[in-house]
Protein backbone atom coordinates (compact mmCIF):
# COMPACT_ATOMS: atom_id res chain seq x y z
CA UNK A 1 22.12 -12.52 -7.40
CA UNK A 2 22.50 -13.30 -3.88
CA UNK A 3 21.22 -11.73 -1.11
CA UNK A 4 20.86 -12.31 2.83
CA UNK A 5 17.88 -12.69 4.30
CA UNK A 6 16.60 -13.18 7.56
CA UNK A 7 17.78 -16.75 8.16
CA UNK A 8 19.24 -17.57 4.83
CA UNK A 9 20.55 -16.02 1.89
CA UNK A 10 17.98 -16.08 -1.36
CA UNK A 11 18.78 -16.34 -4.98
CA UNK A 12 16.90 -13.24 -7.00
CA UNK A 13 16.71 -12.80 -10.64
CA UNK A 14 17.63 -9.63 -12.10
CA UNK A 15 15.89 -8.91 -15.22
CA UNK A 16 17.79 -5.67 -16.75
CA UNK A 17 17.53 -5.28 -20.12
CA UNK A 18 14.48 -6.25 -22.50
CA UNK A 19 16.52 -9.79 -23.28
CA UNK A 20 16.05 -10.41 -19.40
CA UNK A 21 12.13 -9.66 -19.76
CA UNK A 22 11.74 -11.43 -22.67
CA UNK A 23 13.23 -14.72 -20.86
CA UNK A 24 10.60 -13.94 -18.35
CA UNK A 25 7.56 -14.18 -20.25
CA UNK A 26 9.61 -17.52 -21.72
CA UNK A 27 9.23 -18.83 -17.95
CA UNK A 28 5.73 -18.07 -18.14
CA UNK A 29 6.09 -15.21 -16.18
CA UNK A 30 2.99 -12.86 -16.52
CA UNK A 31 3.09 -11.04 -13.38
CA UNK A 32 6.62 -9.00 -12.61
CA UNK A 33 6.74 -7.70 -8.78
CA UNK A 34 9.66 -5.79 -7.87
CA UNK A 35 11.67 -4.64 -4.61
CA UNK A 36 12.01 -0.54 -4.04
CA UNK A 37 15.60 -0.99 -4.70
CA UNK A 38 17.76 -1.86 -7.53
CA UNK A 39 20.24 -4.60 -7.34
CA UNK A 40 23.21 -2.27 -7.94
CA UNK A 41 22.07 -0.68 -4.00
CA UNK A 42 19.94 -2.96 -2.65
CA UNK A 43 20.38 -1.89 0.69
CA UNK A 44 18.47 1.60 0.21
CA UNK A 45 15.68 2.05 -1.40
CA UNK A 46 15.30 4.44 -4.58
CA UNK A 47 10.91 4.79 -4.27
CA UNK A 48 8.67 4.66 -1.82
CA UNK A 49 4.84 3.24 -3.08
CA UNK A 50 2.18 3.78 -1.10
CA UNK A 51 -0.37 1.03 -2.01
CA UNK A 52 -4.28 2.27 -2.00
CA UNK A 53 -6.14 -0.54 -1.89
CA UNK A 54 -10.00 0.20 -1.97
CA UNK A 55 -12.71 -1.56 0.00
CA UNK A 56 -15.99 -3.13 -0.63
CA UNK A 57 -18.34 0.37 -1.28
CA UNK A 58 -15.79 2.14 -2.47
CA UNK A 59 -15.69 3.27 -6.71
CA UNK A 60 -13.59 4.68 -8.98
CA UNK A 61 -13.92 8.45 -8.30
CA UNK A 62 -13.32 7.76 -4.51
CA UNK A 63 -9.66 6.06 -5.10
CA UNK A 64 -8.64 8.99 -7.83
CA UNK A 65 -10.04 11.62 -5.03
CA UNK A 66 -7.80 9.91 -2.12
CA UNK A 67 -4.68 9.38 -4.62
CA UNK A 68 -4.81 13.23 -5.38
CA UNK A 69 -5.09 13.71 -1.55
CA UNK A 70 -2.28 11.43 -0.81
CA UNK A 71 0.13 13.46 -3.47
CA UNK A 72 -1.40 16.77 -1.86
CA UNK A 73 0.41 15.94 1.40
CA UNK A 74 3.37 14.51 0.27
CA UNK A 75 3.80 17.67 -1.85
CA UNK A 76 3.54 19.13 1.65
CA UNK A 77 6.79 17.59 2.44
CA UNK A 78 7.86 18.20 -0.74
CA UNK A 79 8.24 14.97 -1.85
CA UNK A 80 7.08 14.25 -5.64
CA UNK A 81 5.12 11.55 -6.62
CA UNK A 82 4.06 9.71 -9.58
CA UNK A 83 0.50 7.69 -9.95
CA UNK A 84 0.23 4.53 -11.98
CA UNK A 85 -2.71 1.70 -11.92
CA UNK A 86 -2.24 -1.91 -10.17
CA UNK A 87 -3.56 -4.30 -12.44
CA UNK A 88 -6.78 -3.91 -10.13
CA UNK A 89 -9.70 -1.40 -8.56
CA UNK A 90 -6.23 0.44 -6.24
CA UNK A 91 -3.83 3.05 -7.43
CA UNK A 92 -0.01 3.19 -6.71
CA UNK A 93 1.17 6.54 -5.39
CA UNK A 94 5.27 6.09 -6.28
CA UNK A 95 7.79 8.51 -4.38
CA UNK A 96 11.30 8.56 -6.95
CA UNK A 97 14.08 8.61 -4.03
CA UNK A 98 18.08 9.02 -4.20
CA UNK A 99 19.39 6.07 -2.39
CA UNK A 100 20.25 7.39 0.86
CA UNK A 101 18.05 6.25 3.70
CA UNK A 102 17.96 2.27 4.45
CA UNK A 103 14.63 0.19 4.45
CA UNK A 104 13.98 0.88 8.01
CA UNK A 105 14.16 4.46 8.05
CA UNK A 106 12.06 4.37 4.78
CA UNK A 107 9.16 1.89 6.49
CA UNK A 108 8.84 4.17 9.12
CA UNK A 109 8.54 7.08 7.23
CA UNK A 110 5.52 5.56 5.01
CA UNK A 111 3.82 3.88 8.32
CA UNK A 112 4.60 7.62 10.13
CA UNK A 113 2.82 9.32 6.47
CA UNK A 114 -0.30 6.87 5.84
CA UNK A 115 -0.98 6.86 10.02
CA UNK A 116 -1.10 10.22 9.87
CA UNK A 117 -3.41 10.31 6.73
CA UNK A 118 -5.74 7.71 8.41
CA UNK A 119 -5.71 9.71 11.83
CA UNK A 120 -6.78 12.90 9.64
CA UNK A 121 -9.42 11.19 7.88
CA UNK A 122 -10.47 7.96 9.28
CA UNK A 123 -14.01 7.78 7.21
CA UNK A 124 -11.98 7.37 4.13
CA UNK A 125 -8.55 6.15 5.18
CA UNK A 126 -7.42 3.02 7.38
CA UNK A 127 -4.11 1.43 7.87
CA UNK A 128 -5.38 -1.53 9.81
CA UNK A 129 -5.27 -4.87 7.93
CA UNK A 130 -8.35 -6.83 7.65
CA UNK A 131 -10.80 -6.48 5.10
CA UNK A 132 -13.19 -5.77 7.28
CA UNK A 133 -11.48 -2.41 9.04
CA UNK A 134 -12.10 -1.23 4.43
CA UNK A 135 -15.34 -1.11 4.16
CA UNK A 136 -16.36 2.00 2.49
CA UNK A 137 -12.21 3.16 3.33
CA UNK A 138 -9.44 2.91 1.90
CA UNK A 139 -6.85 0.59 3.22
CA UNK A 140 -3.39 2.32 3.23
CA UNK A 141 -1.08 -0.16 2.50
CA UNK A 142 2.78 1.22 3.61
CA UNK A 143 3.88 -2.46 3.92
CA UNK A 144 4.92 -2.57 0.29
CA UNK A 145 7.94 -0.64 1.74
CA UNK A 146 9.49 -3.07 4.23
CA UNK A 147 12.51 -5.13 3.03
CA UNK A 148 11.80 -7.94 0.98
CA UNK A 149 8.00 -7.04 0.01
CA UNK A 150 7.33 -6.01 -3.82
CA UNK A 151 4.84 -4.43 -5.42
CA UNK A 152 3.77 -5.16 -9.45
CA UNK A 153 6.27 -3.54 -11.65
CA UNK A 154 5.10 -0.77 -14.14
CA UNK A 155 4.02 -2.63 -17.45
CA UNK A 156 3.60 -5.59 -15.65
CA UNK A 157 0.33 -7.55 -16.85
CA UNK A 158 -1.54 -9.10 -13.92
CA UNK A 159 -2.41 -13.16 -13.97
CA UNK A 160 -6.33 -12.00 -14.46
CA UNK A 161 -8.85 -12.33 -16.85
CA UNK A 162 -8.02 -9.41 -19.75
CA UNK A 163 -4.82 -9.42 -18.60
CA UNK A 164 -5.02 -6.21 -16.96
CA UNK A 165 -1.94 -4.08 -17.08
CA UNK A 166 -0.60 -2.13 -14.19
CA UNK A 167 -0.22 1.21 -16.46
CA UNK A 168 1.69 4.55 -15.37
CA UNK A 169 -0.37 7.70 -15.65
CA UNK A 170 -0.32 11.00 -15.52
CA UNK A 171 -2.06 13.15 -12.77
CA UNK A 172 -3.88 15.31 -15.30
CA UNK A 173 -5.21 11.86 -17.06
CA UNK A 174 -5.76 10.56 -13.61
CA UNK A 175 -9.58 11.49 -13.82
CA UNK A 176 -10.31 10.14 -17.49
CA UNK A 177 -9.30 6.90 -17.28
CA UNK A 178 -10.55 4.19 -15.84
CA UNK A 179 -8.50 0.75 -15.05
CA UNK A 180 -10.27 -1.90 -16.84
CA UNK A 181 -8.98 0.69 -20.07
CA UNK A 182 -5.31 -1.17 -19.38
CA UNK A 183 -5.44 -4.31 -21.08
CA UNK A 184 -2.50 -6.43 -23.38
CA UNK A 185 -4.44 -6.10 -26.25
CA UNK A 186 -5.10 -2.50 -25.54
CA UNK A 187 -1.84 -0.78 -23.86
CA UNK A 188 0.23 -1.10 -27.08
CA UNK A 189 -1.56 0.92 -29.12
CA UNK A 190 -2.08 3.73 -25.91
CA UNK A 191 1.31 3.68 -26.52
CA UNK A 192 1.78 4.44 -29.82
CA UNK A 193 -0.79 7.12 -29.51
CA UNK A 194 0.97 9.14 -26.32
CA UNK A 195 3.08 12.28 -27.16
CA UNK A 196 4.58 12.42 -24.31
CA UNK A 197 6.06 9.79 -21.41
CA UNK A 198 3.94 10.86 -17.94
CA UNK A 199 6.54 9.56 -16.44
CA UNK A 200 9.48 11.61 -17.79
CA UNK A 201 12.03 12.77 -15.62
CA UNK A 202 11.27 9.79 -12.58
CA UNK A 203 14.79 8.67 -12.88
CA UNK A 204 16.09 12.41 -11.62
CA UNK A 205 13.63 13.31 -9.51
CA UNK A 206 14.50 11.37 -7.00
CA UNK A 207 14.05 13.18 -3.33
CA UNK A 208 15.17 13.04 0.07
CA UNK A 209 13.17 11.79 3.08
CA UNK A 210 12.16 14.77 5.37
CA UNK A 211 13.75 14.22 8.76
């Protein structure tokens, strides 16, 4: 599909249905990074991710401990929030959204949320760019909420060696895991093994941005 950009308008692929994947992976595709809006609306957003990207000095237990402390405040606004790995060492913190508010209102929100996270606790938290401002903190990253900017898709494998998958979790499970678990070779048969989808409801959860 077509859609206007800054100075131009791009051509974007829509991959909706598991033929449209599967053509994908025939492209050579491994890695599958998606905009916060479908292309049905792609004008307003339905999520909000806020990306936490850990520093060098900073393990495991620290990210799970500042993703539960990121969903403790947006529960504050009451806005739910689901928790999946990246492919990496960082955690995505996903808000489900109805489609109301456009990108701008929903970048300023996020910048507005992880600023004030950062101001709270700036020994573990930083919104500043450079890798050298995450040392030891957590960098904050709301960016993956302006226009245009994606972040890797749920499933999506990652162009690494293992071929690490970015998996959705569970809050509970959160604290048993760990990311290296999330493999191609091993997320089909966690799969098959689940009960239950974590993720269950996302689709009608979707909240509204506090004013």
């Amino acid at each position: 599909m077509n859609i206007r950009e800054k100075h131009k308008v791009g051509e974007y692929l829509v991959a909706n249905d598991a033929a449209g994947v599967v053509a994908l992976a025939q492209l050579d595709v491994l890695e599958i990074h998606t905009w916060n809006s479908s292309a049905d609306d792609v004008e307003r957003p339905d999520r909000l991710v806020i990306d936490l990207d850990p520093g060098d000095g900073v393990g495991w237990r620290d990210v799970v401990a500042a993703a539960r402390r990121v969903r403790a405040a947006l529960d504050a606004l009451e806005l739910p929030s689901r928790v999946k790995t990246t492919g990496g060492v960082g955690l995505h913190v996903v808000v489900p959204l109805r489609p109301v508010a456009d990108w701008a209102r929903c970048l300023e929100v996020a910048r507005q949320f992880c600023a004030a996270l950062a101001r709270a606790e700036p020994a573990r938290f930083t919104t500043l760019v450079g890798k050298q401002h995450r040392r030891g903190r957590i960098y904050l990253d709301y960016l993956r909420n302006n226009r245009t900017n994606t972040s890797v898709c749920a499933f999506s494998t990652r162009a690494r060696p293992g071929a690490p998958v970015s998996m959705p979790l569970g809050w509970s499970e959160l604290g048993r895991v760990a990311p290296e678990a999330f493999t191609l070779r091993t997320v089909p048969r966690l799969l098959a093994r689940r009960r239950r989808d974590p993720w269950a409801g996302y689709f009608e959860s979707g909240a509204i941005l506090p004013a």
